[in-house]
C-alpha atoms as a PDB file:
ATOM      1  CA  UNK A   1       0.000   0.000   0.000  1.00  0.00           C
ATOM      2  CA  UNK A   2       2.868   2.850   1.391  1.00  0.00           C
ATOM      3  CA  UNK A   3       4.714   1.460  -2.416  1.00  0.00           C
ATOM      4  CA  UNK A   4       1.530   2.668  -4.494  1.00  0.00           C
ATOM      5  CA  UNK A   5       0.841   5.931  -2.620  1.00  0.00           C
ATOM      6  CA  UNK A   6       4.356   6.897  -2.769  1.00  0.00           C
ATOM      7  CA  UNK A   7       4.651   6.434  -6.569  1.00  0.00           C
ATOM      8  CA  UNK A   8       1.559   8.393  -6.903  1.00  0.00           C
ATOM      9  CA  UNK A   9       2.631  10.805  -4.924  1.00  0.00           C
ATOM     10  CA  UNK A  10       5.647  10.769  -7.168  1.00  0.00           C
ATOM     11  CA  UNK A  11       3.744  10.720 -10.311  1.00  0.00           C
ATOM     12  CA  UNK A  12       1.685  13.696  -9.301  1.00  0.00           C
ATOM     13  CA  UNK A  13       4.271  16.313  -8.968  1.00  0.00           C
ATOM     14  CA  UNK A  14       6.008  14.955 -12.301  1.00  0.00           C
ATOM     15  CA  UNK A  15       9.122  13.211 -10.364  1.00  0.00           C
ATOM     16  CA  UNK A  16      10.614  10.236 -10.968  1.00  0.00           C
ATOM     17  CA  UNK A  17       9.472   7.043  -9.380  1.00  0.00           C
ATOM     18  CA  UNK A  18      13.083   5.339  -9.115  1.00  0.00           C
ATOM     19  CA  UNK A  19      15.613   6.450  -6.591  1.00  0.00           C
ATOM     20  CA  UNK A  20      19.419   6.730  -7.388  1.00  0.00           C
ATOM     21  CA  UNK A  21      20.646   3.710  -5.509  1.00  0.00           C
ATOM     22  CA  UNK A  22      19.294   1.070  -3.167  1.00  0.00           C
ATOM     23  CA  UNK A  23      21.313  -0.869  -0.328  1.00  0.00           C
ATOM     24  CA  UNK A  24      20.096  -4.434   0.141  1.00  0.00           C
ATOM     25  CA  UNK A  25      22.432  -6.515   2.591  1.00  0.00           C
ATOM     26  CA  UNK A  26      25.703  -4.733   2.134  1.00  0.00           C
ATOM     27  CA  UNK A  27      24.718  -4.427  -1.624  1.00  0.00           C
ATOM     28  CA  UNK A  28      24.481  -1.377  -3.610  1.00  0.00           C
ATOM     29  CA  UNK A  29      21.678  -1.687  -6.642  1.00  0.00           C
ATOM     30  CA  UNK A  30      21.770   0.968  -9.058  1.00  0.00           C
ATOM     31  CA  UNK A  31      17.860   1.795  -9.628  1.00  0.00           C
ATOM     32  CA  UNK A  32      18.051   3.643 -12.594  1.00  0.00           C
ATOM     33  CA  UNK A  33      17.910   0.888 -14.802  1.00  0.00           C
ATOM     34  CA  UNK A  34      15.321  -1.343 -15.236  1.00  0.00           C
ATOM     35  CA  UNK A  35      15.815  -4.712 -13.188  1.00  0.00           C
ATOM     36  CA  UNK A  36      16.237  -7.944 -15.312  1.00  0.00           C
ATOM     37  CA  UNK A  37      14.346 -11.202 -13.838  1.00  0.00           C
ATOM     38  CA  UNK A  38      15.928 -14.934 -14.080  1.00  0.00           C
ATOM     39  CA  UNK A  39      13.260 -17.674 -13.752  1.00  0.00           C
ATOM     40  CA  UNK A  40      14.787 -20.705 -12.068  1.00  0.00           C
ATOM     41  CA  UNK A  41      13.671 -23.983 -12.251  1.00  0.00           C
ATOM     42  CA  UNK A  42      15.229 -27.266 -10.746  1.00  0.00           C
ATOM     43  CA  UNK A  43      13.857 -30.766 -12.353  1.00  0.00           C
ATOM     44  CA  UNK A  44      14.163 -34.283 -12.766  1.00  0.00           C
ATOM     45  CA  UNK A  45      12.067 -36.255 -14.878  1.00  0.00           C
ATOM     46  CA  UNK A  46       9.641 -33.573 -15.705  1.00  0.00           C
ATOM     47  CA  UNK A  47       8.955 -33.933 -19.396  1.00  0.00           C
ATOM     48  CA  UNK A  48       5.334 -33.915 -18.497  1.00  0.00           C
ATOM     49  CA  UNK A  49       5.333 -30.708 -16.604  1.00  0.00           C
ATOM     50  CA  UNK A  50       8.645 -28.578 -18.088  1.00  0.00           C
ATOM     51  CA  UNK A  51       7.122 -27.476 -21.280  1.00  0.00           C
ATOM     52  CA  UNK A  52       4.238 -25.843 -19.433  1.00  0.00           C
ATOM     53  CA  UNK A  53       5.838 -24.574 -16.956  1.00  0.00           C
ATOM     54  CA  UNK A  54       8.189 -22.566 -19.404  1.00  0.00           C
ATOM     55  CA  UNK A  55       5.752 -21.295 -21.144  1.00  0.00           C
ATOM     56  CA  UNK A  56       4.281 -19.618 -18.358  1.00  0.00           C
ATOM     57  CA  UNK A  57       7.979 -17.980 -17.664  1.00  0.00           C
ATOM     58  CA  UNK A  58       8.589 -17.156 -21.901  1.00  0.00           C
ATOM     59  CA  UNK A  59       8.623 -13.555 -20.391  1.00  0.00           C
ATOM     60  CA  UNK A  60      11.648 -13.179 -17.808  1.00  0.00           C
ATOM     61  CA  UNK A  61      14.811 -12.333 -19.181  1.00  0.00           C
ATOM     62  CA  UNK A  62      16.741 -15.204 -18.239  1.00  0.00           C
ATOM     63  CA  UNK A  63      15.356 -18.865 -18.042  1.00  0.00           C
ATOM     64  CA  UNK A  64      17.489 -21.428 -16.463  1.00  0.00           C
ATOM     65  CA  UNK A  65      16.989 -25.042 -15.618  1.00  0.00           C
ATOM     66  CA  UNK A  66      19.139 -27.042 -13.523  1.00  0.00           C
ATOM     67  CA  UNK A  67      18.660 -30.999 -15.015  1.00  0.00           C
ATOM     68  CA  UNK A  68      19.763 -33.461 -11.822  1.00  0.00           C
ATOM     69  CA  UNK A  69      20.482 -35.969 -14.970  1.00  0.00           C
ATOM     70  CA  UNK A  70      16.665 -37.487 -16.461  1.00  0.00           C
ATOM     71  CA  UNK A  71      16.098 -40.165 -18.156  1.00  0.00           C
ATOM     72  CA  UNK A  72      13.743 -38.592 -20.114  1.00  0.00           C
ATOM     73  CA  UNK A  73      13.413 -35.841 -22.295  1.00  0.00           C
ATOM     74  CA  UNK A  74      13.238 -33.109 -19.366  1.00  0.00           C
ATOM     75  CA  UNK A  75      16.320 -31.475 -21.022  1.00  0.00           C
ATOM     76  CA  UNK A  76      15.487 -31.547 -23.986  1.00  0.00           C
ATOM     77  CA  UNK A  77      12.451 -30.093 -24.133  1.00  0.00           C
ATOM     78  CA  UNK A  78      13.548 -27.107 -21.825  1.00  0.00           C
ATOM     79  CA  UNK A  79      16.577 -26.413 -24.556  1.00  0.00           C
ATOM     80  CA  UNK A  80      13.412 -26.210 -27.207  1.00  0.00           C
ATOM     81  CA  UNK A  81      12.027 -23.878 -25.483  1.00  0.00           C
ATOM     82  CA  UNK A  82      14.730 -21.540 -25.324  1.00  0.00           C
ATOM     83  CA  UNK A  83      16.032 -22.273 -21.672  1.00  0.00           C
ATOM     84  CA  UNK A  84      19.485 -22.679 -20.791  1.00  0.00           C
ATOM     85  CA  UNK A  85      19.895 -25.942 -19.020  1.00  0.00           C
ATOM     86  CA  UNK A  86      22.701 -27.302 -16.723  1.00  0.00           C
ATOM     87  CA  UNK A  87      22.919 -31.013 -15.961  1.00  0.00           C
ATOM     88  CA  UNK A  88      23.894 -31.239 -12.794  1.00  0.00           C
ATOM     89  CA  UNK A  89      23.465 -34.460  -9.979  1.00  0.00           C
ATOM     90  CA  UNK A  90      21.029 -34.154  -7.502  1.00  0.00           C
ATOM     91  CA  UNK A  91      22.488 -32.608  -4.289  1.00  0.00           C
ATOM     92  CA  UNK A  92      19.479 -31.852  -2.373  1.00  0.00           C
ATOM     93  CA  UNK A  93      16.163 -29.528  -3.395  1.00  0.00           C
ATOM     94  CA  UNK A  94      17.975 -26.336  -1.366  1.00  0.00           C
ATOM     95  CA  UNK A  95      21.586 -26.790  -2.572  1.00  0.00           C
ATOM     96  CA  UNK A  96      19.760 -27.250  -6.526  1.00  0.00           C
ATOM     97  CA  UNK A  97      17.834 -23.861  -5.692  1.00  0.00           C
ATOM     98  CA  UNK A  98      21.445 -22.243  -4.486  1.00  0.00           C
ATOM     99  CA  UNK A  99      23.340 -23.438  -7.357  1.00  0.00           C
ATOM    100  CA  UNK A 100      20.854 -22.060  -9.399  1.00  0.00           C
ATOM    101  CA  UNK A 101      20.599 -18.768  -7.931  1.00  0.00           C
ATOM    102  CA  UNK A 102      24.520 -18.434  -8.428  1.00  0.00           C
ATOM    103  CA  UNK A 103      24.375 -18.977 -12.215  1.00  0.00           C
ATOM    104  CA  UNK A 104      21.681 -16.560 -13.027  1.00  0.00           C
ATOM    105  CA  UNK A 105      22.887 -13.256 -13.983  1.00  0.00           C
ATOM    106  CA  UNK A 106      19.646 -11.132 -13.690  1.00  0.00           C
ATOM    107  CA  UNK A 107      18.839  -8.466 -10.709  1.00  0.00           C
ATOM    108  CA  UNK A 108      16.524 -10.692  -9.245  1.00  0.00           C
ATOM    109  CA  UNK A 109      15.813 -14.294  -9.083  1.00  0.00           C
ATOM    110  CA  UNK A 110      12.033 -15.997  -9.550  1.00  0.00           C
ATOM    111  CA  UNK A 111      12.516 -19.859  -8.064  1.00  0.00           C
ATOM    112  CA  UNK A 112       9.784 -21.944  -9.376  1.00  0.00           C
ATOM    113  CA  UNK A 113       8.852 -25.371  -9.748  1.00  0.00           C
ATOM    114  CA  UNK A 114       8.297 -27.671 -12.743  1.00  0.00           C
ATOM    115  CA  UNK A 115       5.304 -28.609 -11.873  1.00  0.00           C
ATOM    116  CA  UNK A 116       4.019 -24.625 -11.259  1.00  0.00           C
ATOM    117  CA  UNK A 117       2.879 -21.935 -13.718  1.00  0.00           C
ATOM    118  CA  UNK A 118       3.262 -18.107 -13.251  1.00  0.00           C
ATOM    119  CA  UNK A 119      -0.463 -16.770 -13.793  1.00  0.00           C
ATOM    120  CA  UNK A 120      -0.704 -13.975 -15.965  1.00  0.00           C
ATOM    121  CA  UNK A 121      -2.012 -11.715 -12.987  1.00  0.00           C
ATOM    122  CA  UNK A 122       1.480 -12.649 -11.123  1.00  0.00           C
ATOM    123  CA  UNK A 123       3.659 -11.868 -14.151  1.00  0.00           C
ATOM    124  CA  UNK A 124       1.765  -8.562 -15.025  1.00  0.00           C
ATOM    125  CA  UNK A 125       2.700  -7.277 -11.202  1.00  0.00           C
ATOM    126  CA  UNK A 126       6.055  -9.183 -11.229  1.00  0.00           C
ATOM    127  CA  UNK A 127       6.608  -6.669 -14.400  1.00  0.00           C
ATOM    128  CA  UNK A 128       4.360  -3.654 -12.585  1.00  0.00           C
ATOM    129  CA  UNK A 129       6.634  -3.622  -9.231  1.00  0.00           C
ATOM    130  CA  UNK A 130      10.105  -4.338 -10.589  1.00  0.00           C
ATOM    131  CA  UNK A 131       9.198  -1.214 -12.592  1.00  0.00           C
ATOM    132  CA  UNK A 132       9.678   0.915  -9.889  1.00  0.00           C
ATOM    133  CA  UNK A 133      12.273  -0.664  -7.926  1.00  0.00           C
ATOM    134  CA  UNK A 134      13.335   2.068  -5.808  1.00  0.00           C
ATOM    135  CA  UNK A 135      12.266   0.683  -2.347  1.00  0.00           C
ATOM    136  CA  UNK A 136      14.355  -1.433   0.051  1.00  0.00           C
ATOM    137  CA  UNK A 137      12.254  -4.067  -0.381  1.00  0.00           C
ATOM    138  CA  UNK A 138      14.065  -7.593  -0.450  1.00  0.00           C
ATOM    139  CA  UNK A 139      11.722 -10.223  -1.717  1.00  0.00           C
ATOM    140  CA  UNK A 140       8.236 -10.726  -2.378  1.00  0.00           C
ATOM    141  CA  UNK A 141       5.459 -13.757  -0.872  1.00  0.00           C
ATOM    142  CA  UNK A 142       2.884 -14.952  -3.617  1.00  0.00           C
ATOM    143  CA  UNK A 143      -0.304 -17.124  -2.732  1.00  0.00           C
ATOM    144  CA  UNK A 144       0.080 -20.253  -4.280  1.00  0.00           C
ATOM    145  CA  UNK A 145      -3.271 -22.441  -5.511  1.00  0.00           C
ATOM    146  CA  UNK A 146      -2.692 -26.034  -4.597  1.00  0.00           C
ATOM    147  CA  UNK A 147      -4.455 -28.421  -7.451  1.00  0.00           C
ATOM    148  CA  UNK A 148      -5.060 -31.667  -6.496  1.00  0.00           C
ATOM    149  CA  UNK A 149      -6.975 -34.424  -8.787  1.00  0.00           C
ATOM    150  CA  UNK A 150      -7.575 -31.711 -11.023  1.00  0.00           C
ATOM    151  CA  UNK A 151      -8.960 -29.837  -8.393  1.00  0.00           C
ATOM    152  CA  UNK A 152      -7.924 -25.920  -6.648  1.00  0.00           C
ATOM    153  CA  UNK A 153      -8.087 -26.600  -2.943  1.00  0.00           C
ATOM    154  CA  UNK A 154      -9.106 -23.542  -0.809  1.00  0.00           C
ATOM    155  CA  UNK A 155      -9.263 -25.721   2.516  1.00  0.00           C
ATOM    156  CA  UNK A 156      -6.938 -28.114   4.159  1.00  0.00           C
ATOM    157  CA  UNK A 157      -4.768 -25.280   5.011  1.00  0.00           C
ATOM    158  CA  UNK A 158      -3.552 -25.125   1.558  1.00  0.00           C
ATOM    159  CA  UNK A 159      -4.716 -22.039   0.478  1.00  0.00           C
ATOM    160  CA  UNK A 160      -2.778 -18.896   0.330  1.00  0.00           C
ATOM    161  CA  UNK A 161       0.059 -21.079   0.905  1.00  0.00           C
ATOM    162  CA  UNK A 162       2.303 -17.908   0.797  1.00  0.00           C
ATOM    163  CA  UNK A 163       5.876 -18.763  -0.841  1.00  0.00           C
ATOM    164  CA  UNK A 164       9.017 -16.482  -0.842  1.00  0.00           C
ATOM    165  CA  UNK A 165       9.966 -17.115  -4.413  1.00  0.00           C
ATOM    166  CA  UNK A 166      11.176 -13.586  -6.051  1.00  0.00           C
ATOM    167  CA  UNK A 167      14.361 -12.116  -4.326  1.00  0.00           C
ATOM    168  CA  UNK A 168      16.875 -10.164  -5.354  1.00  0.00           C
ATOM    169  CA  UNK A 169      20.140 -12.364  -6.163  1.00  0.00           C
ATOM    170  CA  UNK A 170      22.471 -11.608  -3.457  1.00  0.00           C
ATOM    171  CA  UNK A 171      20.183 -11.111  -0.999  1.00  0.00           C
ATOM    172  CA  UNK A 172      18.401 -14.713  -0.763  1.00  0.00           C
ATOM    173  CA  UNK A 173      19.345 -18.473   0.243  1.00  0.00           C
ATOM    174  CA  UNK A 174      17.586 -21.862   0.765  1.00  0.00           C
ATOM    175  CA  UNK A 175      18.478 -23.688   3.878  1.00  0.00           C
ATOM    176  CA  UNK A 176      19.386 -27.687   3.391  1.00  0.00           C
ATOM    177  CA  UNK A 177      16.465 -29.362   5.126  1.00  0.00           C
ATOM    178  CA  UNK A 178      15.806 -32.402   2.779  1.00  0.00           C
ATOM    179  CA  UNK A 179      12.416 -31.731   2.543  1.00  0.00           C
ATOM    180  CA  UNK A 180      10.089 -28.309   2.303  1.00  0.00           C
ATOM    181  CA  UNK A 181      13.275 -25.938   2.443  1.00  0.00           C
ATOM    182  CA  UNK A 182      12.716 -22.790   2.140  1.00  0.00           C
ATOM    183  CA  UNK A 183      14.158 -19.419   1.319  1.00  0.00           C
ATOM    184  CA  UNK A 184      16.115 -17.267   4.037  1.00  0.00           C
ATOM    185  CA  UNK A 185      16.111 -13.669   3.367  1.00  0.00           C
ATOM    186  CA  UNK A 186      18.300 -10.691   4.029  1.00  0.00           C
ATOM    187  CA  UNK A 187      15.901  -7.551   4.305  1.00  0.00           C
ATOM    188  CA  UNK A 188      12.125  -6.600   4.133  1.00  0.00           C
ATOM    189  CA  UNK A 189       9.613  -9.251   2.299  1.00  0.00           C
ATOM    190  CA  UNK A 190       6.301  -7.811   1.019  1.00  0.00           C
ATOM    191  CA  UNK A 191       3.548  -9.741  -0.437  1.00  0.00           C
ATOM    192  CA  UNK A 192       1.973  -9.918  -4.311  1.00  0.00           C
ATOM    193  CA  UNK A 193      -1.544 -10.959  -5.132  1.00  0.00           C
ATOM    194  CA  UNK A 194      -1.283 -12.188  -8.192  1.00  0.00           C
ATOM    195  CA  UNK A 195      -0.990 -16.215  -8.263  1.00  0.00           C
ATOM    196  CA  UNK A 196       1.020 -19.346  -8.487  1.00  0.00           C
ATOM    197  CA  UNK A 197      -0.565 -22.373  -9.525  1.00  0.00           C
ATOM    198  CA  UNK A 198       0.962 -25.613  -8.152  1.00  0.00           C
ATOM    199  CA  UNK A 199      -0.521 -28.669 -10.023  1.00  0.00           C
ATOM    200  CA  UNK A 200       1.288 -31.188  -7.342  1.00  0.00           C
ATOM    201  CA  UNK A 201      -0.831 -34.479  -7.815  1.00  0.00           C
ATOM    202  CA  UNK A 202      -2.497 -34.940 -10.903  1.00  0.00           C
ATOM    203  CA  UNK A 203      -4.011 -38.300  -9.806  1.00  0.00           C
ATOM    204  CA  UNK A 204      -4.224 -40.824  -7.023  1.00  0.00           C
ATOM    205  CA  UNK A 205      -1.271 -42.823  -7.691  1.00  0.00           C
ATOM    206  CA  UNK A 206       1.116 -39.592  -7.833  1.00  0.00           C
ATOM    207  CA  UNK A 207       0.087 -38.517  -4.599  1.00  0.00           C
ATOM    208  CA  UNK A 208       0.552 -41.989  -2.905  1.00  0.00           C
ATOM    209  CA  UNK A 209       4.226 -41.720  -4.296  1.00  0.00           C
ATOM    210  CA  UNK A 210       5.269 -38.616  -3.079  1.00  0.00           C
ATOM    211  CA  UNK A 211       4.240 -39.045   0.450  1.00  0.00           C
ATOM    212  CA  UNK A 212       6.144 -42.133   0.389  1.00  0.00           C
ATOM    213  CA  UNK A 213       8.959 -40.072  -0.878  1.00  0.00           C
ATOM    214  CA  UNK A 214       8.737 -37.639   1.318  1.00  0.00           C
ATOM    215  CA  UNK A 215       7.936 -39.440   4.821  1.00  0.00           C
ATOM    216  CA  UNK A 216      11.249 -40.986   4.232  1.00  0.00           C
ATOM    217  CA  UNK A 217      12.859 -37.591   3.782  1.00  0.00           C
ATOM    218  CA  UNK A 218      11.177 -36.191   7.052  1.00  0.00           C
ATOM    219  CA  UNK A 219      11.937 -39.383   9.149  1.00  0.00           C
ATOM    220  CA  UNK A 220      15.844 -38.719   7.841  1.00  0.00           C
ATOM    221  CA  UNK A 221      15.402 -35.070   9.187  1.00  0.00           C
ATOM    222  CA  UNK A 222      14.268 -36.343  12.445  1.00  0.00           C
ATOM    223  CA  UNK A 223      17.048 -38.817  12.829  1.00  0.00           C
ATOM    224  CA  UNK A 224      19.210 -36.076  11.841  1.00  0.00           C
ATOM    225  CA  UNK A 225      17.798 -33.819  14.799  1.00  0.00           C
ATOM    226  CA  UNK A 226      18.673 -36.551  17.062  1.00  0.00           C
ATOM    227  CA  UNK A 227      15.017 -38.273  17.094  1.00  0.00           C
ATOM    228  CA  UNK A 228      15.796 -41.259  17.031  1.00  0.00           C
ATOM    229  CA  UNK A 229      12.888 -43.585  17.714  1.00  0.00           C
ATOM    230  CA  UNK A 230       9.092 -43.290  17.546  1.00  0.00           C
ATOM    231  CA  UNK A 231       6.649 -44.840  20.243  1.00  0.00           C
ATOM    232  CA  UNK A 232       3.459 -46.617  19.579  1.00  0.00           C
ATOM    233  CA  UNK A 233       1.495 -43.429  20.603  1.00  0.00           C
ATOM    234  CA  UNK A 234       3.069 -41.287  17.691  1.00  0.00           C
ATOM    235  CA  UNK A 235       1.879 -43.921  15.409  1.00  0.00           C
ATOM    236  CA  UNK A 236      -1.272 -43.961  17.057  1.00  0.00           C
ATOM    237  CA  UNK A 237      -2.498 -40.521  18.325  1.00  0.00           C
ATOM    238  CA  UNK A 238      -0.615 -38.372  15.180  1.00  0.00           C
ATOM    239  CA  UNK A 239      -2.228 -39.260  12.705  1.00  0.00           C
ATOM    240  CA  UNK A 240      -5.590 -39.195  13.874  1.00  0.00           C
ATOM    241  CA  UNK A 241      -4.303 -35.358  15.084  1.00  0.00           C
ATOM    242  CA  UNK A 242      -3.345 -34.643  11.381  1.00  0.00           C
ATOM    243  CA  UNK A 243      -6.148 -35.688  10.455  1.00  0.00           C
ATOM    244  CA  UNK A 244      -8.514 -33.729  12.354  1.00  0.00           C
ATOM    245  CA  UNK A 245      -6.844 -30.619  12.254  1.00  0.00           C
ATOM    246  CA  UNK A 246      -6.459 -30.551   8.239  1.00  0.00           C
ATOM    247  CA  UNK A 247     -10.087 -32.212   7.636  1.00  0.00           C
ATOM    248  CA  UNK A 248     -11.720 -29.905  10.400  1.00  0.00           C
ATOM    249  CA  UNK A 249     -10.014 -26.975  11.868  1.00  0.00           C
ATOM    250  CA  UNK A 250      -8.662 -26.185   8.425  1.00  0.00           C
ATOM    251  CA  UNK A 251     -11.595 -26.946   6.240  1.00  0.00           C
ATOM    252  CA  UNK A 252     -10.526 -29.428   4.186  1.00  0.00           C
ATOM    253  CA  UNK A 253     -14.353 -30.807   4.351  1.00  0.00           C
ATOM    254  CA  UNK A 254     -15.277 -27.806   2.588  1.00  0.00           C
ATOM    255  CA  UNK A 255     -13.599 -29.412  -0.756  1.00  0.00           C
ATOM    256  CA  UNK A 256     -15.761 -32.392  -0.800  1.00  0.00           C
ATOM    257  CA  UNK A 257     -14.332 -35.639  -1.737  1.00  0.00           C
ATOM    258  CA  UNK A 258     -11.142 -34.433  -2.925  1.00  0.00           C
ATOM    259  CA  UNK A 259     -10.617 -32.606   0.487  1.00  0.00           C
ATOM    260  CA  UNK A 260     -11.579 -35.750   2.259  1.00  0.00           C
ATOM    261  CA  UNK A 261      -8.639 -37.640   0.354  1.00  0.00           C
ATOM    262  CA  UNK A 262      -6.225 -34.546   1.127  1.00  0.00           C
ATOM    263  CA  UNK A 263      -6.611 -34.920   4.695  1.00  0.00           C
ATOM    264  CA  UNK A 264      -6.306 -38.650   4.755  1.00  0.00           C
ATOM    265  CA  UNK A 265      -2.852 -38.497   2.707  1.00  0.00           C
ATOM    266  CA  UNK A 266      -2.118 -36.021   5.191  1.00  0.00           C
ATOM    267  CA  UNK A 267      -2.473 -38.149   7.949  1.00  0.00           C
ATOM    268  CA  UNK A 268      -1.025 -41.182   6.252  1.00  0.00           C
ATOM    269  CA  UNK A 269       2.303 -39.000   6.042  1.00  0.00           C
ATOM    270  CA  UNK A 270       2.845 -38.751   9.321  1.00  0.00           C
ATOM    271  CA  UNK A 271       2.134 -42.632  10.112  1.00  0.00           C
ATOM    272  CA  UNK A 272       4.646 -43.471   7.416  1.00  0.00           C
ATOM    273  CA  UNK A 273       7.657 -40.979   9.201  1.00  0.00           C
ATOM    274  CA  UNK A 274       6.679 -42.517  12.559  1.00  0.00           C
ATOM    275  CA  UNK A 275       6.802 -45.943  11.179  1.00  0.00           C
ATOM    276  CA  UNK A 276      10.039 -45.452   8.892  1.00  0.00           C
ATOM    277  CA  UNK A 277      11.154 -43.972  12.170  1.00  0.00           C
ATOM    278  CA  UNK A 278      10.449 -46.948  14.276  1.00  0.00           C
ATOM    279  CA  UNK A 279      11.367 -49.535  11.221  1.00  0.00           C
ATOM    280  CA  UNK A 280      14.993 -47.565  11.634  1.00  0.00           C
ATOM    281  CA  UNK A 281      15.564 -48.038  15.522  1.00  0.00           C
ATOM    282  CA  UNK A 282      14.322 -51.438  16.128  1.00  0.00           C
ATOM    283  CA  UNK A 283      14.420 -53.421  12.709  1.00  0.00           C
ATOM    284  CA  UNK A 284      17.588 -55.254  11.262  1.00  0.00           C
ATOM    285  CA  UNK A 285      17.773 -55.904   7.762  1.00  0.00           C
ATOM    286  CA  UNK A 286      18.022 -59.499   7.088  1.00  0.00           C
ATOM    287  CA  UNK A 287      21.753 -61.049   6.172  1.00  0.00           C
ATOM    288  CA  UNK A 288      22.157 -62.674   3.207  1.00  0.00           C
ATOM    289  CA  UNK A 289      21.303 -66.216   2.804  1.00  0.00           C
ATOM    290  CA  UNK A 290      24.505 -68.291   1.612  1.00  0.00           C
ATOM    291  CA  UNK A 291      24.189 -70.092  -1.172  1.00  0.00           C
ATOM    292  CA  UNK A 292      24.605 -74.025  -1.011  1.00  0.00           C
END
């Protein structure tokens, strides 16, 4: 709000809406020029998605992908549609993100996902505040529409879903959690309206993978906090929490059948972590069986 009054104010009395210089952590920005954008994407076996998702980016001055070495045609397609593409081995979704960030050359630095699109209202006031880039602002939040099953859900705590994902390059890093880093900023964040549309699991099946993915990455982070073991109540009392609280306190009901199924995977996610948690502390692998 103060960022449209004062260019108002500015454009009233016929001055200029950009400032000489601007300081952002220990770095000068000149702010008479007009700021360049790099759209970032990290992917792996996203030839379903990639195309898509660089389409909705054709606009930013610099696309880059970083490749962690598919199988498919992930690369490929993303060098067809004018990207520049670095194969690099997977290291991790925040040290991907980093690397990224240090090859683009543009002012600032839009990190999205493959399987994401930039909405036209996002890119228009992507474009409409990087015009006058004259504050001290660092980074920017956008509310991110979560489609699952083909469908946007509002409930289940999934909607805004804020996400730090335009920064200014110097000013920005991901932390190394192994699952649902996220971006640690130098400076003042403000938040866009326009949206990002996250189509995470088209069906079923795709959802059922992930969390099985991803409850092994959470039960790693837990071991590497020092949690070692889980007790029947976790695997008990837990999930039925999760459960409530996403179907109930955070309206997933209101999404019909699809919320329903939300809440449940929810849930299921944190019996898995417990469980892979448990399996860790208390279950030897069986020794190979000589052959006779």
């Amino acid at each position: 709000m103060w960022r449209r009054l004062r260019v108002e104010a500015l454009a009233a009395i016929g001055g200029s809406t950009r400032v000489s210089t601007v300081r952002c952590c220990g770095v000068a920005f000149e702010a008479n020029t007009r700021p360049t954008v790099a759209a970032i994407v990290i992917a792996k076996n996203e030839e379903r998605n990639i195309q898509a998702c660089l389409q909705s980016l054709a606009w930013a001055d610099e696309v880059l992908v970083i490749d962690a070495e598919s199988t498919d045609k992930t690369a490929e397609l993303a060098r067809a549609a004018g990207a520049r593409v670095i194969v690099r081995p997977w290291s991790g979704f925040g040290a991907q993100k980093n690397f990224a960030m240090e090859q683009a050359q543009a002012d600032w630095v839009l990190i999205v996902d493959a399987d994401e699109r930039v909405s036209q209202d996002l890119r228009d006031e992507i474009l409409r505040v990087l015009q006058y880039d004259g504050s001290n602002v660092t980074a920017y939040r956008v509310p991110r529409r979560n489609y699952y099953y083909g469908t946007w859900i509002r409930g289940a705590g999934q909607y805004p879903d804020r996400q730090t994902r335009l920064v200014r390059r110097e000013c920005g890093r991901y932390n190394y959690l192994p699952v649902h880093e996220h971006l640690e900023v130098n400076g003042f964040v403000e938040d866009l309206r326009g949206h990002l549309d996250h189509y995470t699991h088209p069906t079923v099946v795709s959802h059922e993978a992930k969390i099985e993915r991803y409850s092994s990455l959470a039960a790693e982070e837990r071991l590497r906090r020092g949690k070692t073991d889980a007790a029947w109540y976790h695997l008990l009392f837990n999930p039925i929490w999760t459960f409530f609280k996403v179907y109930l306190l955070r309206g997933g009901y209101r999404d019909g059948l699809p919320g329903f199924l939300v809440s449940g995977f929810s849930a299921a996610h944190v019996l898995l972590k417990y469980a892979k948690l448990w399996e860790r502390a208390h279950v030897k692998a069986p020794s190979a069986v000589s052959e006779r």
